[in-house]
C-alpha atoms as a PDB file:
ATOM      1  CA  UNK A   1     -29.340-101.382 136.805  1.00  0.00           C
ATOM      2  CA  UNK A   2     -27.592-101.629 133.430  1.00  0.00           C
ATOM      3  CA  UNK A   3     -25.494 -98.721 134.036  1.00  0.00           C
ATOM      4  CA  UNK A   4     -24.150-100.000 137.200  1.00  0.00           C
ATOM      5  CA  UNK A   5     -23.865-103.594 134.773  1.00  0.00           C
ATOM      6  CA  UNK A   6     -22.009-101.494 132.129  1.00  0.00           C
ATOM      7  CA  UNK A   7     -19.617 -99.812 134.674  1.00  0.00           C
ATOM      8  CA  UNK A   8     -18.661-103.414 136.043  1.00  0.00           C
ATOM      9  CA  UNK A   9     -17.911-104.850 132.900  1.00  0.00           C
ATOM     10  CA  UNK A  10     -15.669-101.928 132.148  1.00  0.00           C
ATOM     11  CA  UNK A  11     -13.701-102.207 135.377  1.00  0.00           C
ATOM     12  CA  UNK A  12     -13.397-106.032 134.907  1.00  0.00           C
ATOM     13  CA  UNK A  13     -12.428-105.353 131.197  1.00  0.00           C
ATOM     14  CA  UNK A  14      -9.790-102.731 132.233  1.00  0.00           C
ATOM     15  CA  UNK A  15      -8.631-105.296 134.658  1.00  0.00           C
ATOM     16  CA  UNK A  16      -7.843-108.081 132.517  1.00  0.00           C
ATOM     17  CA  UNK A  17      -6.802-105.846 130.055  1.00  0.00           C
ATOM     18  CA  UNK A  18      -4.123-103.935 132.086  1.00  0.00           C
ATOM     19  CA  UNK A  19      -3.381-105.498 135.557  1.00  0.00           C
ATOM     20  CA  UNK A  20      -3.527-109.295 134.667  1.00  0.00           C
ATOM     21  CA  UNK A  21      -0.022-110.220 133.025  1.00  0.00           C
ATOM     22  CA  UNK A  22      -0.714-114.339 132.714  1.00  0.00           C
ATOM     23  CA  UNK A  23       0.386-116.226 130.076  1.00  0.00           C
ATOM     24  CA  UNK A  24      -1.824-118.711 128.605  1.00  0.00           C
ATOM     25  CA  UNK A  25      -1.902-120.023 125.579  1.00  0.00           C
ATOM     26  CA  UNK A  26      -5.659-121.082 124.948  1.00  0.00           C
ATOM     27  CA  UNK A  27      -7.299-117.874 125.643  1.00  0.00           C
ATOM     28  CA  UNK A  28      -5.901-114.137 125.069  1.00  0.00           C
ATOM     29  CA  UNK A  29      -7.074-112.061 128.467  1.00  0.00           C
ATOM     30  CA  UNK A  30      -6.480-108.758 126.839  1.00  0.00           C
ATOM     31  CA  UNK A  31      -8.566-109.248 124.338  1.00  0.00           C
ATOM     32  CA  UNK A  32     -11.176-110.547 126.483  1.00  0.00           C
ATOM     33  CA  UNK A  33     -10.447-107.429 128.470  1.00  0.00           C
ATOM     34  CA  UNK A  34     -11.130-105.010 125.301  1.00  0.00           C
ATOM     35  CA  UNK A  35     -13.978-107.023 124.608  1.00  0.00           C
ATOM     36  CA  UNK A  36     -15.549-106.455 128.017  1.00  0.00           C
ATOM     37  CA  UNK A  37     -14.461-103.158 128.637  1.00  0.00           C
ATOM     38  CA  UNK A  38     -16.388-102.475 124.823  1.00  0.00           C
ATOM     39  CA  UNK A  39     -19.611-104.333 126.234  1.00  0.00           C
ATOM     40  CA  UNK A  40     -19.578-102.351 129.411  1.00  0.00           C
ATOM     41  CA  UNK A  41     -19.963 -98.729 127.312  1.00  0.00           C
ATOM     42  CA  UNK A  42     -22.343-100.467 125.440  1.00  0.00           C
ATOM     43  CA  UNK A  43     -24.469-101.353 127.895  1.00  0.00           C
ATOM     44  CA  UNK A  44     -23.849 -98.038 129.896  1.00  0.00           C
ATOM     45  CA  UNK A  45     -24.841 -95.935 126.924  1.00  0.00           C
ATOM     46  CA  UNK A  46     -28.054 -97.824 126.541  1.00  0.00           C
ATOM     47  CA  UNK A  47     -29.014 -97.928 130.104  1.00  0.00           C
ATOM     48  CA  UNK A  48     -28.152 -93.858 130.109  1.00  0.00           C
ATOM     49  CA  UNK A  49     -31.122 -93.582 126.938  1.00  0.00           C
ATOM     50  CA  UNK A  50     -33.727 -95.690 128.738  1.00  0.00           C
ATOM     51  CA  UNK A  51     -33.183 -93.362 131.760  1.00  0.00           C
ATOM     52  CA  UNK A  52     -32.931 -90.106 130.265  1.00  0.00           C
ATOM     53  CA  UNK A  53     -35.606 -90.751 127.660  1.00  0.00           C
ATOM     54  CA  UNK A  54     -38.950 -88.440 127.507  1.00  0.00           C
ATOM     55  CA  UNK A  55     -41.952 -89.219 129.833  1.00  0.00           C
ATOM     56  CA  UNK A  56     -44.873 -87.933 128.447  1.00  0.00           C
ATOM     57  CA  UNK A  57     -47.720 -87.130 131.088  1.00  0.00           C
ATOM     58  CA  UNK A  58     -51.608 -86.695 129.887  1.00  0.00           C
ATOM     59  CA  UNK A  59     -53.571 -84.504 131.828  1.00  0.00           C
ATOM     60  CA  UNK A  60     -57.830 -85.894 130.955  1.00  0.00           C
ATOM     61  CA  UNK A  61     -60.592 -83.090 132.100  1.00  0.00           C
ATOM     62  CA  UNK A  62     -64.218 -84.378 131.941  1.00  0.00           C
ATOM     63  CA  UNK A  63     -66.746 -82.299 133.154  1.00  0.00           C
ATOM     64  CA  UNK A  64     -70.364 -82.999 133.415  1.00  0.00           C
ATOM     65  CA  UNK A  65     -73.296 -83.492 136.061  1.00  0.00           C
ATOM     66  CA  UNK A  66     -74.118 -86.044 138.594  1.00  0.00           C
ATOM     67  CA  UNK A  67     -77.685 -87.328 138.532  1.00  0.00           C
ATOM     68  CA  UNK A  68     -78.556 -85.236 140.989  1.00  0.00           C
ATOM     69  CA  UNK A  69     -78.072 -82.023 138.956  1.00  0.00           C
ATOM     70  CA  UNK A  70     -74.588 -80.996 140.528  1.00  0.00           C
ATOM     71  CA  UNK A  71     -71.899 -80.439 138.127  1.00  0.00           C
ATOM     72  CA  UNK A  72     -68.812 -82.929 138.821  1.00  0.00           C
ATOM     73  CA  UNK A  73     -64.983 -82.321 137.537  1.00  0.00           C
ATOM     74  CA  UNK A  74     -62.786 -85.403 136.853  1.00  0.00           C
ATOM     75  CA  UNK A  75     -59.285 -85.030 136.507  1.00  0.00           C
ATOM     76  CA  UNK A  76     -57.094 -87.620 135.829  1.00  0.00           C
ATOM     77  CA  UNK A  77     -53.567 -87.843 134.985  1.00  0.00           C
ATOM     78  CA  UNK A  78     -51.451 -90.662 133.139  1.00  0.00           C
ATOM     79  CA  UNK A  79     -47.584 -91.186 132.445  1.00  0.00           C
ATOM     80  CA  UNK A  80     -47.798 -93.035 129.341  1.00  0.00           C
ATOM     81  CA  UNK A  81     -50.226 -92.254 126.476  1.00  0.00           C
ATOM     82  CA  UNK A  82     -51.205 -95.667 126.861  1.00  0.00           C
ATOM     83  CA  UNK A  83     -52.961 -95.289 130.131  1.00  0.00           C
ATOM     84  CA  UNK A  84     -55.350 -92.861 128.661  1.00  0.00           C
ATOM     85  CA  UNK A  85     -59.295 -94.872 128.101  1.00  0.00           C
END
């Protein structure tokens, strides 16, 4: 979602910065337009870290026996190392 957020603020940025020719004296537009357009790779860069960073997956073996005397496997696999008990 935040790169899709960083690519809209650029476009409205670029926008206001180079298609939007209206004087007016209490705000400057292309300067709001640099500003956005500045937010939007801001935001675009940070959304591309959260997506691209690392997953780590942990892979937990336990083996053992049942109380009937069979021997049972457990496997069990986590995302996070914070979903391993």
């Amino acid at each position: 979602m935040s790169i899709g957020t960083g690519i809209v603020l650029f476009v409205i940025g670029a926008v206001l910065t180079f298609a939007v020719h209206i004087q007016n004296a209490v705000i400057n537009l292309q300067l709001v337009g640099y500003i956005l357009m500045g937010a939007g790779i801001v935001v675009f860069v940070i959304g591309l870290i959260f997506m691209l960073r690392k997953r780590q997956s942990v892979t937990t073996v336990q083996s053992g026996t049942d109380a009937d005397g069979r021997t049972v496997t457990q496997h069990r696999t986590s995302v996070t190392p914070d979903d391993v008990p």
